[in-house]
Protein backbone atom coordinates (compact mmCIF):
# COMPACT_ATOMS: atom_id res chain seq x y z
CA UNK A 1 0.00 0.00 0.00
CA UNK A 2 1.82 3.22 -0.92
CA UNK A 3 2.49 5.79 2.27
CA UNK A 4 3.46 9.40 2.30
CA UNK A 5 6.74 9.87 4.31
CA UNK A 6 8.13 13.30 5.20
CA UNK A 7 11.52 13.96 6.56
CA UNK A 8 11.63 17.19 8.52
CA UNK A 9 15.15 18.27 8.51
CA UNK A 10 17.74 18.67 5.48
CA UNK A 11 21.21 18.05 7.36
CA UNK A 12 22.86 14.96 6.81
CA UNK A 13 20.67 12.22 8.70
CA UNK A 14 17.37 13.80 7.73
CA UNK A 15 18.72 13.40 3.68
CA UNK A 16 20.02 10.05 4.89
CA UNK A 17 16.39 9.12 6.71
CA UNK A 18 15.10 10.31 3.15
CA UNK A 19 17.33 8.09 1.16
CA UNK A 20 16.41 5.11 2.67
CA UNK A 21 13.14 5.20 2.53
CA UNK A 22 12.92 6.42 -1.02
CA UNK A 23 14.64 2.80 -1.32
CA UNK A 24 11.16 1.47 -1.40
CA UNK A 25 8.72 2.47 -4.45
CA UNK A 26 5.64 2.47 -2.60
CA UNK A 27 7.14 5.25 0.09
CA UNK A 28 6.79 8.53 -1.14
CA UNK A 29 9.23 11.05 0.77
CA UNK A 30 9.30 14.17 1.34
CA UNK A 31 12.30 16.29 2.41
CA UNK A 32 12.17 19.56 4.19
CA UNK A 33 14.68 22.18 5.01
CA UNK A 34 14.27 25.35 6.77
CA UNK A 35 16.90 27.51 4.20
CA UNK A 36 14.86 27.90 0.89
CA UNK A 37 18.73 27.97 -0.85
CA UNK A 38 19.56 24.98 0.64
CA UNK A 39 17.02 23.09 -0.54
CA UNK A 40 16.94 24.68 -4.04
CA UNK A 41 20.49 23.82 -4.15
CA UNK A 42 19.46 19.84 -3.41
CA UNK A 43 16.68 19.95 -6.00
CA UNK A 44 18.90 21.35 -8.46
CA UNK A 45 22.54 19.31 -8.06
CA UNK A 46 20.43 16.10 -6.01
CA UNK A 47 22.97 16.35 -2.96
CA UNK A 48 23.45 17.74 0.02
CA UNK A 49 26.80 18.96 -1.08
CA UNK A 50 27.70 20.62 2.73
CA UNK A 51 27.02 17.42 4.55
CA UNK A 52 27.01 14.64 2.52
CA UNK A 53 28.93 15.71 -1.21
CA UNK A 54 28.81 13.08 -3.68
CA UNK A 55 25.48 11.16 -2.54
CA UNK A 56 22.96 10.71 -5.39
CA UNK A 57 18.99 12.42 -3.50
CA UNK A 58 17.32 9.86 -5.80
CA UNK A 59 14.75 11.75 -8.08
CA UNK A 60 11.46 10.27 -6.34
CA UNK A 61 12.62 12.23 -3.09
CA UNK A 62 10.99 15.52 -3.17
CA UNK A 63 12.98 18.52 -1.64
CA UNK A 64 11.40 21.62 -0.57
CA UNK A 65 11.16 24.51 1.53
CA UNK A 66 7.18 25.15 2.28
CA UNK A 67 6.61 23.20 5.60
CA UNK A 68 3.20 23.34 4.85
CA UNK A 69 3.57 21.50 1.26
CA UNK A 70 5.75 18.72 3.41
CA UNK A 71 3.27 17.92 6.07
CA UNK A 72 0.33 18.13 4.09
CA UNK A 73 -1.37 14.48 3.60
CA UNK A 74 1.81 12.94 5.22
CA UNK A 75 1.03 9.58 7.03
CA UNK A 76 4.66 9.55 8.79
CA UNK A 77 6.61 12.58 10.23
CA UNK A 78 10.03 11.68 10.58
CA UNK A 79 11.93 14.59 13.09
CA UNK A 80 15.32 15.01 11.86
CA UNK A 81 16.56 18.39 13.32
CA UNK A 82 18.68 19.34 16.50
CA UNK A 83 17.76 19.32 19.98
CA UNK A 84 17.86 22.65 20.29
CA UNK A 85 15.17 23.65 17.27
CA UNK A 86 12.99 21.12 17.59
CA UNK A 87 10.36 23.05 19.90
CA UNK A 88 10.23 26.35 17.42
CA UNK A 89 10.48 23.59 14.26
CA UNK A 90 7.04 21.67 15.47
CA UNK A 91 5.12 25.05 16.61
CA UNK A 92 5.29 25.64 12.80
CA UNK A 93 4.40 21.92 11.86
CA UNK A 94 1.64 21.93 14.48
CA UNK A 95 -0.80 24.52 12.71
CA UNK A 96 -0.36 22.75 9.52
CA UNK A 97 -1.52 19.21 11.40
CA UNK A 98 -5.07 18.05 11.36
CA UNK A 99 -4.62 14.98 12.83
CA UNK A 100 -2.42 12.22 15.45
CA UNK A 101 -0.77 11.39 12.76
CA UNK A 102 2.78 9.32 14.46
CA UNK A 103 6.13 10.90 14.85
CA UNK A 104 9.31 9.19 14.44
CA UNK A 105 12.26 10.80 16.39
CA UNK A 106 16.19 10.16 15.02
CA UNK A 107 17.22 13.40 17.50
CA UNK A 108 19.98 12.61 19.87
CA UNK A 109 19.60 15.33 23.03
CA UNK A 110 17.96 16.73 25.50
CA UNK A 111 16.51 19.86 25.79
CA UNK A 112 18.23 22.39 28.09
CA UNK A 113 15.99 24.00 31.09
CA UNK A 114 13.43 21.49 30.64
CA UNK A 115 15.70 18.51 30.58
CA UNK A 116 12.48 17.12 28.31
CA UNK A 117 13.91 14.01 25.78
CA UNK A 118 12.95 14.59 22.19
CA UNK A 119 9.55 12.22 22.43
CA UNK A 120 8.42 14.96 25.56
CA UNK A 121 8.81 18.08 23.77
CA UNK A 122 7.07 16.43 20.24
CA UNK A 123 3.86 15.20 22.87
CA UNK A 124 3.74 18.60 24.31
CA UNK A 125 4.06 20.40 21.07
CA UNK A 126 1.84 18.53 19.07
CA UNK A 127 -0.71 17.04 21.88
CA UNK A 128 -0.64 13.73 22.63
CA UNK A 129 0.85 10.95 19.93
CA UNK A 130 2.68 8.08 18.95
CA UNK A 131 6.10 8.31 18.94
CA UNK A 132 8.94 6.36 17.94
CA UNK A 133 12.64 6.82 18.71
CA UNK A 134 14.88 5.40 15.96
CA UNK A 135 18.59 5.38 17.39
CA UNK A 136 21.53 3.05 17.32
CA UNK A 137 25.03 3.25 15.43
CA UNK A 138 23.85 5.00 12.20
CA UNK A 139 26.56 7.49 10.82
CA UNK A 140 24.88 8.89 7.82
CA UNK A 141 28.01 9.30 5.89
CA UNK A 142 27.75 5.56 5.88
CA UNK A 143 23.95 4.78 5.72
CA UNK A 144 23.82 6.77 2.43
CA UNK A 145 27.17 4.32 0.80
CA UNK A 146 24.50 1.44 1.41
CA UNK A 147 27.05 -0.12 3.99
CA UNK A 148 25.24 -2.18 6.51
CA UNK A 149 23.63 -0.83 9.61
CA UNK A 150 21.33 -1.77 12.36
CA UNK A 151 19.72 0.60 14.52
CA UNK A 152 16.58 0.52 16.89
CA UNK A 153 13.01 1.42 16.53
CA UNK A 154 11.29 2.39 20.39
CA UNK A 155 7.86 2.97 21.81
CA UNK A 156 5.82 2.06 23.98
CA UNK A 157 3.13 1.20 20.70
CA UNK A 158 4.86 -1.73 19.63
CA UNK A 159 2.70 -1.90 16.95
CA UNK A 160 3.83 1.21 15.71
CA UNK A 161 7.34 0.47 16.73
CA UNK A 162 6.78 -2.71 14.14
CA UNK A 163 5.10 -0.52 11.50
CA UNK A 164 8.24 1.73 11.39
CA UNK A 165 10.81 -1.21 11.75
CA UNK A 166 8.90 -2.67 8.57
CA UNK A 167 8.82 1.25 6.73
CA UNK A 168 12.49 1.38 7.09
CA UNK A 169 13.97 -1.56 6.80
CA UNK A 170 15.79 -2.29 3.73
CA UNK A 171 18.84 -5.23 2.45
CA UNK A 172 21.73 -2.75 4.39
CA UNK A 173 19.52 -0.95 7.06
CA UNK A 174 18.36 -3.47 9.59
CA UNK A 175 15.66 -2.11 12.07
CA UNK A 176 14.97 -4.03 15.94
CA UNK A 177 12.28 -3.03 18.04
CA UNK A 178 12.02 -2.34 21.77
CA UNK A 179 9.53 -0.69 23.77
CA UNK A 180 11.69 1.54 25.98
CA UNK A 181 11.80 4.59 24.65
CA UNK A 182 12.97 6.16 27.49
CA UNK A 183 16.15 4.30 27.26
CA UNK A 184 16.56 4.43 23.62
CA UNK A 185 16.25 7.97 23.65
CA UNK A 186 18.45 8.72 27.31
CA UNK A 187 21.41 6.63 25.74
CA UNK A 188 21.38 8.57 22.08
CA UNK A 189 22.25 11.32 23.89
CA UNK A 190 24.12 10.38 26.72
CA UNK A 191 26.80 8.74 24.26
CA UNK A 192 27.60 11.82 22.76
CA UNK A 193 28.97 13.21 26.44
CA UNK A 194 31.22 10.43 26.56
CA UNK A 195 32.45 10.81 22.69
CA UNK A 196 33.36 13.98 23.80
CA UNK A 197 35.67 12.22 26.30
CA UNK A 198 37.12 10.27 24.18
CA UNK A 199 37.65 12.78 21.62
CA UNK A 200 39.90 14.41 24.40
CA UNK A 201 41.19 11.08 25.38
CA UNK A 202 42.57 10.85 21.19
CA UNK A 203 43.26 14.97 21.29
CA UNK A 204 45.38 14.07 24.38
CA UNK A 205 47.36 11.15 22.74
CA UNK A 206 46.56 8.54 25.55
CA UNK A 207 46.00 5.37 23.36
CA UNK A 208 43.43 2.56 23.69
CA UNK A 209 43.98 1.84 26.86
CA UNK A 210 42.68 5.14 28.36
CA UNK A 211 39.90 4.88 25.89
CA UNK A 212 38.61 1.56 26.22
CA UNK A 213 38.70 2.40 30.07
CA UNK A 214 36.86 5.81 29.21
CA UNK A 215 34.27 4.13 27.02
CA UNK A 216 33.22 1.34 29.86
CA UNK A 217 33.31 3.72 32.77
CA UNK A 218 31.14 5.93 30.44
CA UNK A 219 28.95 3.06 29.70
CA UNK A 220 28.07 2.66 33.83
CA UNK A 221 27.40 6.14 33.78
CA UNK A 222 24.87 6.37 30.94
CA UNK A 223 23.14 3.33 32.69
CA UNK A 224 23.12 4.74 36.16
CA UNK A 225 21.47 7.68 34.36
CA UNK A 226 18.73 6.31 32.58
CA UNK A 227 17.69 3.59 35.38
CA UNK A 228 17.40 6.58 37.43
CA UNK A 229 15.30 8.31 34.93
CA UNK A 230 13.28 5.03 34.30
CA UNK A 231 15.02 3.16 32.03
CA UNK A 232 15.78 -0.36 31.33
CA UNK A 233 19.35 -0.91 32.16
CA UNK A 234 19.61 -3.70 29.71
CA UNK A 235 18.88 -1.15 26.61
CA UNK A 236 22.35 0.54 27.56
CA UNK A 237 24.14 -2.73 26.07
CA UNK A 238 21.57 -2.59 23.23
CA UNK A 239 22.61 -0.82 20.14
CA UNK A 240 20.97 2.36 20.84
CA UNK A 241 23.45 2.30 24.14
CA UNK A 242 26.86 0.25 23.67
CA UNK A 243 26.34 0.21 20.09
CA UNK A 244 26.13 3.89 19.42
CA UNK A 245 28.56 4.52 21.95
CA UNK A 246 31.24 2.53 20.61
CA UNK A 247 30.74 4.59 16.67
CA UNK A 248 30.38 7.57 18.33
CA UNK A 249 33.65 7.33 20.33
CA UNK A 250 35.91 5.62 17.59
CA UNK A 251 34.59 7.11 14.15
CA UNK A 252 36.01 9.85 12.10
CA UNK A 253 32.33 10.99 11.38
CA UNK A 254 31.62 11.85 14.74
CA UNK A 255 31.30 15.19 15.29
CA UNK A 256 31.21 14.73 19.02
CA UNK A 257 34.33 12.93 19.20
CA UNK A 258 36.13 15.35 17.08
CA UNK A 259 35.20 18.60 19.21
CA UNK A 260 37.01 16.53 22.28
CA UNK A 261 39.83 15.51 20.07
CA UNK A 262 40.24 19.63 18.71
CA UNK A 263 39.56 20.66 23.00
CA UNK A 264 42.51 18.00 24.05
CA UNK A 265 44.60 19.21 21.11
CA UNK A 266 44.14 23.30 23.09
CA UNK A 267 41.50 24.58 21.24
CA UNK A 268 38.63 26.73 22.58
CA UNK A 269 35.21 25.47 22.46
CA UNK A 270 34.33 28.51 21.22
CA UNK A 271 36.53 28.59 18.23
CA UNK A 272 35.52 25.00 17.73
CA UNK A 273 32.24 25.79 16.86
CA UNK A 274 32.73 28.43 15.00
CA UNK A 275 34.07 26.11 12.86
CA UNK A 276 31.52 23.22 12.45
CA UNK A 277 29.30 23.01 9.59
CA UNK A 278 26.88 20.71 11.51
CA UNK A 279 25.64 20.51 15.32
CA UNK A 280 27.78 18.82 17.95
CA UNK A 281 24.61 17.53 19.83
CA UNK A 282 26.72 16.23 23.06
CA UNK A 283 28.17 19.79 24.04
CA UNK A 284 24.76 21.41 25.42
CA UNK A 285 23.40 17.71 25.95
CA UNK A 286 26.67 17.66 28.59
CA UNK A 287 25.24 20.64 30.36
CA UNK A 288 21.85 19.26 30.53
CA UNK A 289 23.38 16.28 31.84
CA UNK A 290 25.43 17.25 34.61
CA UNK A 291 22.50 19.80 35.98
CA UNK A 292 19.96 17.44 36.19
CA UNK A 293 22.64 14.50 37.56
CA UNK A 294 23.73 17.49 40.42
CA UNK A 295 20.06 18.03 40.92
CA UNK A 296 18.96 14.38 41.54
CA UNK A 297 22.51 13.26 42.90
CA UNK A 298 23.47 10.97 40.60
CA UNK A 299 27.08 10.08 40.46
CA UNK A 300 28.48 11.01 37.04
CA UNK A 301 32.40 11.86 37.13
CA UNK A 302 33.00 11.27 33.71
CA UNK A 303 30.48 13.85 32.60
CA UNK A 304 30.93 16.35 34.95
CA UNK A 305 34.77 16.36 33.92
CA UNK A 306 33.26 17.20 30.26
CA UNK A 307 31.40 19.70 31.97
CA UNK A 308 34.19 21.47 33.59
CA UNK A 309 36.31 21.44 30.41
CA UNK A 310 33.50 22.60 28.31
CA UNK A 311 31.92 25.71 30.35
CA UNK A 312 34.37 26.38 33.25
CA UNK A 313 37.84 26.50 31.34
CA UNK A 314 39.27 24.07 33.14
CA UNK A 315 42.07 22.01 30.92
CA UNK A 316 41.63 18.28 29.80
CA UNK A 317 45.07 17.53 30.96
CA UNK A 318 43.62 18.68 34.54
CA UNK A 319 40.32 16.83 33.87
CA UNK A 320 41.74 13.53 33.31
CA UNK A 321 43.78 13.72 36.33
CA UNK A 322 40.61 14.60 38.39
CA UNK A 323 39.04 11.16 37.12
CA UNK A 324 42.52 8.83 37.68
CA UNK A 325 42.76 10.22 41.12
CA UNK A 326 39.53 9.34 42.74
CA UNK A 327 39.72 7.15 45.94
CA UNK A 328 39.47 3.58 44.26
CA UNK A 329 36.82 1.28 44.47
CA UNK A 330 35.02 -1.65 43.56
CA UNK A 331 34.14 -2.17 39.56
């Protein structure tokens, strides 16, 4: 039966998102994004040349600008935009919306002041819903090669979580289900904190060893976390959790782990992101983080080492001796 599919967001995993589900002929996708020369540009060359140059937007994909031409008739939104705009992106969407129609969620972050996870801020925006989170190792730089992938569709409808495992699904993009969305979504952004770490850890020169170490203390953390928060600690070694974790942290895509490698190296955050072409999700997800961890009192040296390093000028040579010095303990 042929669906309507539209992508909101036109950086690299939204036109990734659209990609894949353009594989199928019965899906027709929709892309949106917010700058009208942006998307001219991808209806005119069919790429996203800033994020992703040299991968084909097949011709079925449409790519536009007018929100309300995106949403309109659409029997899948798929949110593809950063933390940080996704309030002011649905209060546009919601006028245009008639209906419950389901939301799928590929945002990794939480808001800041409200602490509110990606699936929160859609149900308050846009009244109560289905949502899914889709998360889990899923570089787009890779998804749109066609190199195998496996990622995780949550929620606490299964049957929608199984409707969306079945939309996206393809030979080289392998879909699970779960229905805890809360973890799903707590460790997609919680990994990027601890990329950040190890981006120092590489920007430091401290070799796998420190890493490895880094990237299973950080894995504790992330679960301590979300169990606190309601989570399943079992979805932390799930693909959305260890899986994810270990890309983010080791991968030359990630744009977490290369602002910690660039703040090791002596660079200011600041001049960092001046830099970036794309959003760093795990820099104001680390001050979300370690406020709401310092308001409920849960134990998170890793991150609040980020933290320091990040917003309070303290140096990552300083940091890391901070975390080897603790009074030891059990594992």
């Amino acid at each position: 039966m042929s669906s309507r599919i539209t992508v909101i967001g036109g950086g690299a995993m939204g036109t990734a998102c659209a990609i894949v589900l353009a594989e199928k002929p019965e899906q027709r996708v929709s892309l949106w994004a917010r700058n009208a020369d942006h998307a001219s540009e991808m209806v005119k060359t069919r790429e996203n040349k800033r994020l992703l140059p040299g991968i084909t937007i097949p011709d079925s994909v449409e790519v536009t600008s007018d929100i309300g031409a995106a949403v309109a008739d659409s029997d899948l939104l798929v949110m593809a935009v950063p933390t940080a705009f996704l309030r002011n992106c649905l209060s546009e969407i919601s006028v245009r919306l008639t209906d419950d129609r389901p939301v799928v969620s590929v945002i990794k972050g939480i808001e800041n002041e409200t602490f509110q996870r990606p699936s929160e801020i859609i149900g308050e925006v846009l009244g109560s819903r289905a949502v899914v989170s889709l998360s889990g190792p899923s570089h787009a730089e890779e998804i749109t090669r066609r190199l195998p992938a496996s990622v995780v569709a949550a929620s606490g409808d299964l049957a929608l979580a199984r409707r969306v495992q079945q939309t996206f699904t393809t030979d080289r993009f392998r879909v699970y289900t779960n229905v805890d969305i809360i973890g799903v979504e707590l460790a997609a952004a919680l990994k990027n904190v601890i990329a950040i770490a190890a981006g120092i850890c590489d920007g430091l020169g401290y070799g796998d060893n420190a890493k490895s170490a880094l990237m299973t203390r950080g894995l504790v953390e992330m679960t301590r976390f979300g169990t606190s928060l309601g989570a399943e600690a079992q979805t932390f070694t799930g693909l959305a959790g260890m899986g994810d974790l270990i890309t983010t942290c080791a991968s030359p895509y990630s744009r977490n782990r290369k602002v910690g490698e660039r703040l090791g190296a002596g660079e200011t955050l600041e001049e960092i992101l001046e830099s970036m072409d794309a959003v760093a999700e795990g820099v104001w997800t680390t001050r979300s983080v370690h406020e709401l961890a310092e308001q409920r009192g849960i134990e998170m040296p890793i991150t609040a080492e980020v933290f320091s390093v990040l917003f309070e000028d303290k140096r990552a040579a300083e940091a890391t001796n901070s975390l080897m010095m603790r009074p030891p303990r059990d594992e």
